[in-house]
PDB file of N, CA and C in Angstrom:
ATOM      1  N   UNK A   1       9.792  38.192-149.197  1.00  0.00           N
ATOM      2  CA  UNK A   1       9.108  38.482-147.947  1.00  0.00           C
ATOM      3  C   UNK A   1       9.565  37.499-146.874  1.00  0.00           C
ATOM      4  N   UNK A   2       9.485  38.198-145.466  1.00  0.00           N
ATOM      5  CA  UNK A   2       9.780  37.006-144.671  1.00  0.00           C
ATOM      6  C   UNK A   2       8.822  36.293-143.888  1.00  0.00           C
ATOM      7  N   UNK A   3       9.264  34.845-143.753  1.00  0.00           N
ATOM      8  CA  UNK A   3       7.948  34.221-143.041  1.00  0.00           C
ATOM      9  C   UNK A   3       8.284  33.828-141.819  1.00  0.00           C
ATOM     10  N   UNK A   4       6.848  34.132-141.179  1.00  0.00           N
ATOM     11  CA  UNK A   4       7.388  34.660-139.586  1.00  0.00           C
ATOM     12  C   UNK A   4       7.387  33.321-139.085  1.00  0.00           C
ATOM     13  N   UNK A   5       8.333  33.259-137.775  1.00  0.00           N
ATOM     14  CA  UNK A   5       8.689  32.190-137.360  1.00  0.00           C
ATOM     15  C   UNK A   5       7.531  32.209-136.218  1.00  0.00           C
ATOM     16  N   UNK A   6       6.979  30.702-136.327  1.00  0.00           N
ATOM     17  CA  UNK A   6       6.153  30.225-135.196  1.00  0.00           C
ATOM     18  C   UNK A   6       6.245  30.420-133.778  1.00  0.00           C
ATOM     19  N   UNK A   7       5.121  30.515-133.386  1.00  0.00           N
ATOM     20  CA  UNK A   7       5.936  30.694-131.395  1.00  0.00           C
ATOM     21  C   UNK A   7       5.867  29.303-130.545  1.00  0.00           C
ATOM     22  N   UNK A   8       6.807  29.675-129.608  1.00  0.00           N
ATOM     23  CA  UNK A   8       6.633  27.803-128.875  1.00  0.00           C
ATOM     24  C   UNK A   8       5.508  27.575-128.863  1.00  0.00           C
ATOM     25  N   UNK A   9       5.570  26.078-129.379  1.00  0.00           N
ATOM     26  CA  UNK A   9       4.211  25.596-129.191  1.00  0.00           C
ATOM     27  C   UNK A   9       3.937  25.813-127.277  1.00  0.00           C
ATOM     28  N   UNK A  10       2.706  25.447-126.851  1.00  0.00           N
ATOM     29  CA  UNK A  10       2.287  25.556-125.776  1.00  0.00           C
ATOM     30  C   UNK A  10       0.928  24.463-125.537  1.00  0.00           C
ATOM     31  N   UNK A  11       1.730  23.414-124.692  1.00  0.00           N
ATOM     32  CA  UNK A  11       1.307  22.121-124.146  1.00  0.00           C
ATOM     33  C   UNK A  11      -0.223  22.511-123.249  1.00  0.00           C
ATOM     34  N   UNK A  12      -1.164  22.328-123.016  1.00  0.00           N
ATOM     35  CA  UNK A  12      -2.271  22.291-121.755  1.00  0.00           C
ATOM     36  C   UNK A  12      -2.408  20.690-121.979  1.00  0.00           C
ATOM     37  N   UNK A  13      -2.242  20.622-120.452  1.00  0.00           N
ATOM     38  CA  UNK A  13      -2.251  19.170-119.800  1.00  0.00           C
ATOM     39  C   UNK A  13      -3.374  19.041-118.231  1.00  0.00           C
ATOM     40  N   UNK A  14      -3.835  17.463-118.453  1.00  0.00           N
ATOM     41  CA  UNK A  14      -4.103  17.367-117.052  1.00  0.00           C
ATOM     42  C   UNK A  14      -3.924  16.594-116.490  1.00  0.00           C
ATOM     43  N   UNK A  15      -3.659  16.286-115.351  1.00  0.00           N
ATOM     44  CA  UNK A  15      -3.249  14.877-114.233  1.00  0.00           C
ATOM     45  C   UNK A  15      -4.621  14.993-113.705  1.00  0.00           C
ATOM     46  N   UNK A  16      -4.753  12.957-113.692  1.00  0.00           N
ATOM     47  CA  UNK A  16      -6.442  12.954-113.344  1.00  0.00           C
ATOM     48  C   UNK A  16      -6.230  11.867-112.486  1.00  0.00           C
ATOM     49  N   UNK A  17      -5.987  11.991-110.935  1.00  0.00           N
ATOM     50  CA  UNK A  17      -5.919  10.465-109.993  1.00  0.00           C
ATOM     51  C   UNK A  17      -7.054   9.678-109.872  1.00  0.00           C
ATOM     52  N   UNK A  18      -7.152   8.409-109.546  1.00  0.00           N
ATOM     53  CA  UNK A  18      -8.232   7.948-108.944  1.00  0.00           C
ATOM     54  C   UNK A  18      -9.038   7.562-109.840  1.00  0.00           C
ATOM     55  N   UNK A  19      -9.012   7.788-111.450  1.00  0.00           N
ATOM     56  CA  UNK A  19      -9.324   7.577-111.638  1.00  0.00           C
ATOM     57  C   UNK A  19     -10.785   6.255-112.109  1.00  0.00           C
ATOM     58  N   UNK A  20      -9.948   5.521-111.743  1.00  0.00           N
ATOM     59  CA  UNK A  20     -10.907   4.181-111.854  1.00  0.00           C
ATOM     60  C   UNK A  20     -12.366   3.902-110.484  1.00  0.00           C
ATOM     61  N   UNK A  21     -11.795   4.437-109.547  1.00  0.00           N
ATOM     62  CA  UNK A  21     -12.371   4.660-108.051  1.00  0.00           C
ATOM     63  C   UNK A  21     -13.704   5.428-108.633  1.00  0.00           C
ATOM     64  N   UNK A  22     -12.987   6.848-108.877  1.00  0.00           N
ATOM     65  CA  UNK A  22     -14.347   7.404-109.217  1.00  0.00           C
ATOM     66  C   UNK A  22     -15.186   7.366-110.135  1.00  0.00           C
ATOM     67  N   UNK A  23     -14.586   5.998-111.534  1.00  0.00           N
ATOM     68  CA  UNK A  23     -15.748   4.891-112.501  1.00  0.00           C
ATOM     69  C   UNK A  23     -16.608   4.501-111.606  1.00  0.00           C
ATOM     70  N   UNK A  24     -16.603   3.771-110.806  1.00  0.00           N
ATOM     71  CA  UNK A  24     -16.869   3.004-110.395  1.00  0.00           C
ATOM     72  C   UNK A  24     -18.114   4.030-109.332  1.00  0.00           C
ATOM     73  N   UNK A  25     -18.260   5.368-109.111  1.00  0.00           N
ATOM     74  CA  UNK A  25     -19.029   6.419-108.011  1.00  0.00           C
ATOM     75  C   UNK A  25     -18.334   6.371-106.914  1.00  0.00           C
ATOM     76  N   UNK A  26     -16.963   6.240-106.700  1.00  0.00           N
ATOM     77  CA  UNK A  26     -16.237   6.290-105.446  1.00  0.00           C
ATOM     78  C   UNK A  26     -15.939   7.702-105.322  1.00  0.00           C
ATOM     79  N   UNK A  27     -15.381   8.395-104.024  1.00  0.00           N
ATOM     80  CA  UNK A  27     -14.574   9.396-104.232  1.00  0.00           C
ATOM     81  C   UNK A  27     -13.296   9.199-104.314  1.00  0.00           C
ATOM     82  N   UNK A  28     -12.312  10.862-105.138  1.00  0.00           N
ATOM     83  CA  UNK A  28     -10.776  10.426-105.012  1.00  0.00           C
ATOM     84  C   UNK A  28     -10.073  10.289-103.829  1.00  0.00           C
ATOM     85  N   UNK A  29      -8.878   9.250-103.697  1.00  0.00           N
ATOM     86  CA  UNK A  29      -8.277   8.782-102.001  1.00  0.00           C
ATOM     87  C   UNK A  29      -7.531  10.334-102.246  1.00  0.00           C
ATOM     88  N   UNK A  30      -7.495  11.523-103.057  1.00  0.00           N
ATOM     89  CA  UNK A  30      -6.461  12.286-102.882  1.00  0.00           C
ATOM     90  C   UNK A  30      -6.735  13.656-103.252  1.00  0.00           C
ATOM     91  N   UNK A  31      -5.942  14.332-103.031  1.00  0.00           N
ATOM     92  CA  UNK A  31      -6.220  16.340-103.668  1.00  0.00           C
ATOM     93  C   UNK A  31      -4.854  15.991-104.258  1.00  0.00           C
ATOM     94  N   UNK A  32      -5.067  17.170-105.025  1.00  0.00           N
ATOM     95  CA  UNK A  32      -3.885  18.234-105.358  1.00  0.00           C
ATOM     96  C   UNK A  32      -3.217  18.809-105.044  1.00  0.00           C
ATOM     97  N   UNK A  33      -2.180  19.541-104.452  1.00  0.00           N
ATOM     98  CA  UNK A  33      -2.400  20.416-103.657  1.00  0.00           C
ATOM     99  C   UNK A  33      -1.565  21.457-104.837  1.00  0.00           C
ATOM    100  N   UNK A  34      -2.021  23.073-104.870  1.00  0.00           N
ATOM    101  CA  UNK A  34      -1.373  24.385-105.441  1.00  0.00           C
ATOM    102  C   UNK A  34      -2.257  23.855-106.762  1.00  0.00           C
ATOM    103  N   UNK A  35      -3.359  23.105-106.913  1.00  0.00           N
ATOM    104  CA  UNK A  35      -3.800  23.359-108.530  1.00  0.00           C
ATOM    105  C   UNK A  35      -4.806  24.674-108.079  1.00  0.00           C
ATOM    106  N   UNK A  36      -5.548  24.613-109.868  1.00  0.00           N
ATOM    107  CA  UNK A  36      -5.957  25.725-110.146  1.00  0.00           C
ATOM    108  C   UNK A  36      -7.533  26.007-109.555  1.00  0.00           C
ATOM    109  N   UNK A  37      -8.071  27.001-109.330  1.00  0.00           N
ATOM    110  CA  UNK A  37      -9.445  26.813-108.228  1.00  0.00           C
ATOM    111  C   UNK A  37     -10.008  26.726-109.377  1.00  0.00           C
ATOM    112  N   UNK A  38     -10.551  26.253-110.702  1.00  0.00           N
ATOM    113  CA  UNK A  38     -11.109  25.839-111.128  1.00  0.00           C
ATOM    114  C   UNK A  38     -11.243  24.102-111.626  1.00  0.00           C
ATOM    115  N   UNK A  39     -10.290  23.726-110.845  1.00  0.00           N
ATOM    116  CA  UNK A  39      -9.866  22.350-110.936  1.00  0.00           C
ATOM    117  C   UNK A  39     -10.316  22.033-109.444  1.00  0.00           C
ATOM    118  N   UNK A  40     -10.924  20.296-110.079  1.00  0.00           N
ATOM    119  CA  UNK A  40     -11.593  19.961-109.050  1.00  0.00           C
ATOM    120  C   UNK A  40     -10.198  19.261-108.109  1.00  0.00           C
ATOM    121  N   UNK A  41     -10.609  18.415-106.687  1.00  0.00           N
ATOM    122  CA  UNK A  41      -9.929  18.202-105.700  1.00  0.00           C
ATOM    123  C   UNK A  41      -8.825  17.530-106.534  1.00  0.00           C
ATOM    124  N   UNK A  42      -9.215  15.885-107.839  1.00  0.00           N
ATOM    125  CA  UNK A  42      -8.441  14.665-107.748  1.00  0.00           C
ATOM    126  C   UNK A  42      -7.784  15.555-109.147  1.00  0.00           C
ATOM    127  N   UNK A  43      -7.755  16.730-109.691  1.00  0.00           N
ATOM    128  CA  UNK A  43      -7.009  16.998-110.966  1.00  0.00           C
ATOM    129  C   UNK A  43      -5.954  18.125-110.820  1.00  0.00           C
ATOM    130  N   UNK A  44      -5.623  18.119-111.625  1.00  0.00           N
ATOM    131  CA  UNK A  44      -4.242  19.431-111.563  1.00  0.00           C
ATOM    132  C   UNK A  44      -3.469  19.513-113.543  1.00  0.00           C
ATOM    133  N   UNK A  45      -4.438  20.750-113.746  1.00  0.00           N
ATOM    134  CA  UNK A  45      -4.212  21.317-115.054  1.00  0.00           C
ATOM    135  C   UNK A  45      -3.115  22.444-115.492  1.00  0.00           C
ATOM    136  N   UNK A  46      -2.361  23.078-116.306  1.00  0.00           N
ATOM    137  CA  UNK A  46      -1.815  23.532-116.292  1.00  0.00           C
ATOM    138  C   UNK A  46      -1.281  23.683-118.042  1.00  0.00           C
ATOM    139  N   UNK A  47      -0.235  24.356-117.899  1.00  0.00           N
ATOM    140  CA  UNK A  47       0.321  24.937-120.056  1.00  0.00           C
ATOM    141  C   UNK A  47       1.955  24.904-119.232  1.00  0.00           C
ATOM    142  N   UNK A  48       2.340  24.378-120.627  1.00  0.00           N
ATOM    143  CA  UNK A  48       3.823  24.139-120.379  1.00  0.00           C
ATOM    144  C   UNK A  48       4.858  24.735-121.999  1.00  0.00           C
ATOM    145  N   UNK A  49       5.630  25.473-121.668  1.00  0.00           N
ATOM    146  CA  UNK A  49       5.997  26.078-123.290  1.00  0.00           C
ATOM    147  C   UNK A  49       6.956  25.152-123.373  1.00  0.00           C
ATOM    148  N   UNK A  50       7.277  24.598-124.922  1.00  0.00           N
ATOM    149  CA  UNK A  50       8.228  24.045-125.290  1.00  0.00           C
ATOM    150  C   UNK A  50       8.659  25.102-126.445  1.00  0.00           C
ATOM    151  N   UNK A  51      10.275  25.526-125.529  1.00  0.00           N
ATOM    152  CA  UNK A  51      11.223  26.330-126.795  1.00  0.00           C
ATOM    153  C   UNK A  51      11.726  26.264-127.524  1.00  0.00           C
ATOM    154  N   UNK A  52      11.803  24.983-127.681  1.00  0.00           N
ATOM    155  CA  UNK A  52      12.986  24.422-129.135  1.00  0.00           C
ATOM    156  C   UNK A  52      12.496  23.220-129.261  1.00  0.00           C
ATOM    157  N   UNK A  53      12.760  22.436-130.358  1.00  0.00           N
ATOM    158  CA  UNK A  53      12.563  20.760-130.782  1.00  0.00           C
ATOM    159  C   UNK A  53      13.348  20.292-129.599  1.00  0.00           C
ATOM    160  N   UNK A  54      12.711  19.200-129.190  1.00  0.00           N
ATOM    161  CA  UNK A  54      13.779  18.280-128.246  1.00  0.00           C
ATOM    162  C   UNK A  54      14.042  18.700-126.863  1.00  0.00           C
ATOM    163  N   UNK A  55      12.978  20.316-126.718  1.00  0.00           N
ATOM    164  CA  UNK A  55      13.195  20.644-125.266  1.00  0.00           C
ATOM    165  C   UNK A  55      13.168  19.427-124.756  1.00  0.00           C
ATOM    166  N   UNK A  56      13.343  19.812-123.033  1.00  0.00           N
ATOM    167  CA  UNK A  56      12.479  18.937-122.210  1.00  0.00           C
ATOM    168  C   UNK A  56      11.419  20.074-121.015  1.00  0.00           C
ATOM    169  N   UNK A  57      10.987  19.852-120.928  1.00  0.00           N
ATOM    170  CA  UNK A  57       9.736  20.755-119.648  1.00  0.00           C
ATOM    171  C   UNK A  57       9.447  20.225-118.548  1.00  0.00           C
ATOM    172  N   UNK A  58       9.497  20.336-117.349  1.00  0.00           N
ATOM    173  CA  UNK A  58       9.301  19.460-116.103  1.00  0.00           C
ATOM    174  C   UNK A  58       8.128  20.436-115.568  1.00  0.00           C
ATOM    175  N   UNK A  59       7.154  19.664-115.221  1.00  0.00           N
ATOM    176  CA  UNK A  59       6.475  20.107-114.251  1.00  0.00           C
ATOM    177  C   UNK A  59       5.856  19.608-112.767  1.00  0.00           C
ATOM    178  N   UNK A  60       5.776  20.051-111.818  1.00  0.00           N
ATOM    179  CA  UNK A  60       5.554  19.154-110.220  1.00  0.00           C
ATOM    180  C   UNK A  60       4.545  19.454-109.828  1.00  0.00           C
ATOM    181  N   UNK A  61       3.718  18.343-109.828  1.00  0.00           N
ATOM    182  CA  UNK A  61       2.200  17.983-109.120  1.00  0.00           C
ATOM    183  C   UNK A  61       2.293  17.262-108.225  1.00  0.00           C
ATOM    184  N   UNK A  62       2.167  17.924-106.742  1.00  0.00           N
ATOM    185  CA  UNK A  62       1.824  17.146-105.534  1.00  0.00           C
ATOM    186  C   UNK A  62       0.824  16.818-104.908  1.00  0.00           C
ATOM    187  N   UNK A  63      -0.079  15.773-104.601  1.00  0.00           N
ATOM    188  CA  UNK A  63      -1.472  15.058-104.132  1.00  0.00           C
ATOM    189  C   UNK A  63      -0.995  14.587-102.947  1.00  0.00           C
ATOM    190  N   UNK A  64      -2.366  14.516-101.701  1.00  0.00           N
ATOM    191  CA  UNK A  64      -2.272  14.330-100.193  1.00  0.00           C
ATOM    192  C   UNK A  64      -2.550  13.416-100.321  1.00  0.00           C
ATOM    193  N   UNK A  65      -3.060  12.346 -99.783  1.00  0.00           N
ATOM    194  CA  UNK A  65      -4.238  11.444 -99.312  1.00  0.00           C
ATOM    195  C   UNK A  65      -5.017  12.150 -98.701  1.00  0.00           C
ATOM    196  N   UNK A  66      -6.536  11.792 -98.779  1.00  0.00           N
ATOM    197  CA  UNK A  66      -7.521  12.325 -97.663  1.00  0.00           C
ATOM    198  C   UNK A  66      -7.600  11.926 -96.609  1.00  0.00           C
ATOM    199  N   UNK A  67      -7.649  12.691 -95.447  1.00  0.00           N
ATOM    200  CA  UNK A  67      -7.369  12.073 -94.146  1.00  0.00           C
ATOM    201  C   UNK A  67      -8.134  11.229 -93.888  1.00  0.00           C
ATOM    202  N   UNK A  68      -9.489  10.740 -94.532  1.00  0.00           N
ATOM    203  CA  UNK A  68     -10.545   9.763 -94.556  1.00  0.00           C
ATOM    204  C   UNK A  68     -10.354   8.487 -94.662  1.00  0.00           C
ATOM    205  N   UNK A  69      -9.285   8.364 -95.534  1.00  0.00           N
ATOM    206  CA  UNK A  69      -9.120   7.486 -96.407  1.00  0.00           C
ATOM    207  C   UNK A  69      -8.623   6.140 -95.754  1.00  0.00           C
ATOM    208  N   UNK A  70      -9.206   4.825 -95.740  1.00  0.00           N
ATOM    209  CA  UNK A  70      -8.706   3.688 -95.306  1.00  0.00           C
ATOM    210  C   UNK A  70      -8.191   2.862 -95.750  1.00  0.00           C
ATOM    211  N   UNK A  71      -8.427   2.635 -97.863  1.00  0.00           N
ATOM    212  CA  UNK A  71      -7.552   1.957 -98.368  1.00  0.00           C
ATOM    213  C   UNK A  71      -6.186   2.742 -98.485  1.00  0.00           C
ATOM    214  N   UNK A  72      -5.083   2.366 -98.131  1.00  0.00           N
ATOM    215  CA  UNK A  72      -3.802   2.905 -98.268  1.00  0.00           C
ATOM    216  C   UNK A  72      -2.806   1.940 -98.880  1.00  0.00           C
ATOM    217  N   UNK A  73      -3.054   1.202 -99.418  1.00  0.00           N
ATOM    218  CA  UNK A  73      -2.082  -0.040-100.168  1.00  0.00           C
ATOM    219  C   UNK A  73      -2.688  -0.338-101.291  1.00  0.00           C
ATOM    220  N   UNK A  74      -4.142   0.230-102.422  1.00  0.00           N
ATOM    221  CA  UNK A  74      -3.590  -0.073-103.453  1.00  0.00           C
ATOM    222  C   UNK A  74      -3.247   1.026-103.897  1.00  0.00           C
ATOM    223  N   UNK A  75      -2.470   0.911-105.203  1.00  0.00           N
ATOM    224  CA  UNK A  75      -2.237   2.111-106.008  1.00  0.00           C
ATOM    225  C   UNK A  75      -3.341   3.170-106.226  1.00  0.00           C
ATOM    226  N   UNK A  76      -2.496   4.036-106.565  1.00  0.00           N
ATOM    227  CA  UNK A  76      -3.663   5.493-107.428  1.00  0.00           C
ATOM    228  C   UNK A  76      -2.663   5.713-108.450  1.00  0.00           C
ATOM    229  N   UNK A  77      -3.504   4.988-109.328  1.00  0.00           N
ATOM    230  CA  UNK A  77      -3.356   5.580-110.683  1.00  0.00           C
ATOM    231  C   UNK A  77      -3.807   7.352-110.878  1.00  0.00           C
ATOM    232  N   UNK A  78      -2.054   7.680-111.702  1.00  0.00           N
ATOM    233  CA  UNK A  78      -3.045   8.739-112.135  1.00  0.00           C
ATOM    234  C   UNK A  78      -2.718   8.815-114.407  1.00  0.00           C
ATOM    235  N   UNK A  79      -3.856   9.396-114.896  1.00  0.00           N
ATOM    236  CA  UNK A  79      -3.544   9.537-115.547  1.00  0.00           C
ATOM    237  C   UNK A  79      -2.991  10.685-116.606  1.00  0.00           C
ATOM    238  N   UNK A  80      -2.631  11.486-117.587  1.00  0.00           N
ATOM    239  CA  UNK A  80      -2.252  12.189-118.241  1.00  0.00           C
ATOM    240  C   UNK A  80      -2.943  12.574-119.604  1.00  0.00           C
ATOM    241  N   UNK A  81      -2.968  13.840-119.459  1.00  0.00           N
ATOM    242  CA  UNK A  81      -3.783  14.269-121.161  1.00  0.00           C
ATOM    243  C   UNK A  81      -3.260  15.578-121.116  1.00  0.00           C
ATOM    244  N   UNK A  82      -2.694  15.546-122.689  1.00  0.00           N
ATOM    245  CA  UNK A  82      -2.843  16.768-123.048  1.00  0.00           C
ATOM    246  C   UNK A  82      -2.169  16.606-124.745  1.00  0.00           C
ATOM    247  N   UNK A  83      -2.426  17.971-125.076  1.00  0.00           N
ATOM    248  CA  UNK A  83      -3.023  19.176-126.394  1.00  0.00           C
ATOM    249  C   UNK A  83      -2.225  20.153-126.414  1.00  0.00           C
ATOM    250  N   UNK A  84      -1.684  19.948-127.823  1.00  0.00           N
ATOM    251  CA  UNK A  84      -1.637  21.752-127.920  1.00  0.00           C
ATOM    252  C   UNK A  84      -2.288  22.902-127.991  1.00  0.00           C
ATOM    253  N   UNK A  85      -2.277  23.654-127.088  1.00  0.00           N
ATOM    254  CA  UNK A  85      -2.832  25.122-127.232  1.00  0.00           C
ATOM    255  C   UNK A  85      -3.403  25.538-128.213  1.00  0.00           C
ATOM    256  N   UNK A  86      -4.441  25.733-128.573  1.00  0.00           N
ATOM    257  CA  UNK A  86      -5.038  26.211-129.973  1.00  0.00           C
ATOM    258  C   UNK A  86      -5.023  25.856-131.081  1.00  0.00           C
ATOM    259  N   UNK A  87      -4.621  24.202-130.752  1.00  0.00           N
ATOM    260  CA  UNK A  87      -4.612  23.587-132.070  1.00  0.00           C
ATOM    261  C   UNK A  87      -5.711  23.158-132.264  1.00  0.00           C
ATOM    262  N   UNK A  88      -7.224  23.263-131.920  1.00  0.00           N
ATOM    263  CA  UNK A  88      -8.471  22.814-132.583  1.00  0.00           C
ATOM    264  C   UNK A  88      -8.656  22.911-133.853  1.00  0.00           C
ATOM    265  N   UNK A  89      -9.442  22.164-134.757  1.00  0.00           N
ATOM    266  CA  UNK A  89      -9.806  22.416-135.696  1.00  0.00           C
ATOM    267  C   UNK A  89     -10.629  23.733-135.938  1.00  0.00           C
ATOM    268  N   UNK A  90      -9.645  24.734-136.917  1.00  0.00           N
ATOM    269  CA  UNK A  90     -11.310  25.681-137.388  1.00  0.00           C
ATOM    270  C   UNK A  90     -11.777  25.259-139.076  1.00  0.00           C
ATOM    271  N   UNK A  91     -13.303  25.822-138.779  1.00  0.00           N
ATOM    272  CA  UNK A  91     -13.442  25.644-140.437  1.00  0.00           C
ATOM    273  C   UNK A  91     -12.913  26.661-140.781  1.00  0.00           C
ATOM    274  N   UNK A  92     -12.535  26.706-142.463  1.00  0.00           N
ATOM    275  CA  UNK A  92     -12.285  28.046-142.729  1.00  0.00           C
ATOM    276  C   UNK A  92     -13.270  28.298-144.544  1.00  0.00           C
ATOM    277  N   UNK A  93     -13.773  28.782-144.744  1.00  0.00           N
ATOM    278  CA  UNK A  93     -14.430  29.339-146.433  1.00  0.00           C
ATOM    279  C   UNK A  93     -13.391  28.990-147.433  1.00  0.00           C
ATOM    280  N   UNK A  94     -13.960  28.260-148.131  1.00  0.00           N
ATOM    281  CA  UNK A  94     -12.947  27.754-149.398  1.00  0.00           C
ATOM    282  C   UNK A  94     -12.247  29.055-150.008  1.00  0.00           C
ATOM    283  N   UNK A  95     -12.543  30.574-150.122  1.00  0.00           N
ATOM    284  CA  UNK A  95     -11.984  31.577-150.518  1.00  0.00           C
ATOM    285  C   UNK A  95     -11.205  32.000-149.715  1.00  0.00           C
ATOM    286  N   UNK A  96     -10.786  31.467-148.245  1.00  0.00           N
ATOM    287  CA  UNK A  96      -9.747  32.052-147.196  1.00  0.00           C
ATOM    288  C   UNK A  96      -8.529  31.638-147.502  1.00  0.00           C
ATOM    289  N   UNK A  97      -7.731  32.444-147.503  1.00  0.00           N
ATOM    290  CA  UNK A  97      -6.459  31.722-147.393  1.00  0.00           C
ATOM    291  C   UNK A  97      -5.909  30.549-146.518  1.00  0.00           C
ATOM    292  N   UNK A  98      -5.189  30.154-146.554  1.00  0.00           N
ATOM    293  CA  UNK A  98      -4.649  28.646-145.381  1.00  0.00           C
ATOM    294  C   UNK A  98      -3.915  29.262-144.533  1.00  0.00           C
ATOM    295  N   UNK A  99      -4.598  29.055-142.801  1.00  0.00           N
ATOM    296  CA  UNK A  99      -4.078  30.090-142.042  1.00  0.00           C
ATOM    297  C   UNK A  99      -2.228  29.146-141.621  1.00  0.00           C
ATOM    298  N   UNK A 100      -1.474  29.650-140.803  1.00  0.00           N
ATOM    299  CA  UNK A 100      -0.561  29.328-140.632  1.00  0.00           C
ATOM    300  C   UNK A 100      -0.756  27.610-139.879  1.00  0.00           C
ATOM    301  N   UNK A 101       0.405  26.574-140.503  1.00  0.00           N
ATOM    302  CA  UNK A 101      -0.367  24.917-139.917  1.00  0.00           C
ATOM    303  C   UNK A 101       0.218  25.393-138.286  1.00  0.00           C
ATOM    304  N   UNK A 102      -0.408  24.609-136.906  1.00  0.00           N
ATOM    305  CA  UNK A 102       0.260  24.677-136.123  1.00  0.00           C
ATOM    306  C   UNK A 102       0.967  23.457-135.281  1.00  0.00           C
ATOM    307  N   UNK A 103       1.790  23.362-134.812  1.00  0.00           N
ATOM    308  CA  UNK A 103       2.112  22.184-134.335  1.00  0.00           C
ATOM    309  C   UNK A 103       1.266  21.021-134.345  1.00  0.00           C
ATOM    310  N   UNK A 104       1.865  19.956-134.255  1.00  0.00           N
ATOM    311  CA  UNK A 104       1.470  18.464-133.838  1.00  0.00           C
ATOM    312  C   UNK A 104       2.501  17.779-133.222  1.00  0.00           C
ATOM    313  N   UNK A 105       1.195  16.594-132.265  1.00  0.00           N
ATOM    314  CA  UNK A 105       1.786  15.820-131.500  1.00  0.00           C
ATOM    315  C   UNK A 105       2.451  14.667-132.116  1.00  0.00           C
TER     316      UNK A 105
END
């Protein structure tokens, strides 16, 4: 029999600026701009396919400053997260078979 070959894995990621600002109850010095309308102003989420071992994937996230904004010299950190696509844990019944493993980071 043949065993079917896996599909690209598929990355969901998020860029999170400002972070530390808004620890602290600040707002972010910045937007996004082209993220998703369910993403708030300081984030920008998105899925990225990787086709082969060793791809590489580029993706471009551009942030404004707010025109508000008066600190302009220190940094904005931003930071990065992400997961593969549907790799959560499921349970499965000790009588199920072992579903197919899926990628890891």
């Amino acid at each position: 029999s043949m065993v079917p070959i896996p599909l690209p894995p598929v990355l969901e990621y998020v860029l999170d600026a400002d972070t530390d600002r808004r620890r602290l109850g600040q707002a972010s010095r910045v937007t996004f701009l082209g993220r998703r309308p369910s993403d708030p102003e300081h984030q920008f989420s998105g899925t990225v396919e990787l086709p082969r071992q060793n791809a590489r994937a580029c993706v471009r996230a551009t942030f404004q400053l707010q025109d508000t904004v008066r600190d302009k010299l220190r940094p904005i950190p931003v930071t990065l997260a992400y997961a593969v696509q549907g790799a959560a844990a499921r349970r499965q019944s000790r009588a199920a078979p072992l579903p197919p493993l899926p990628p890891v980071l």
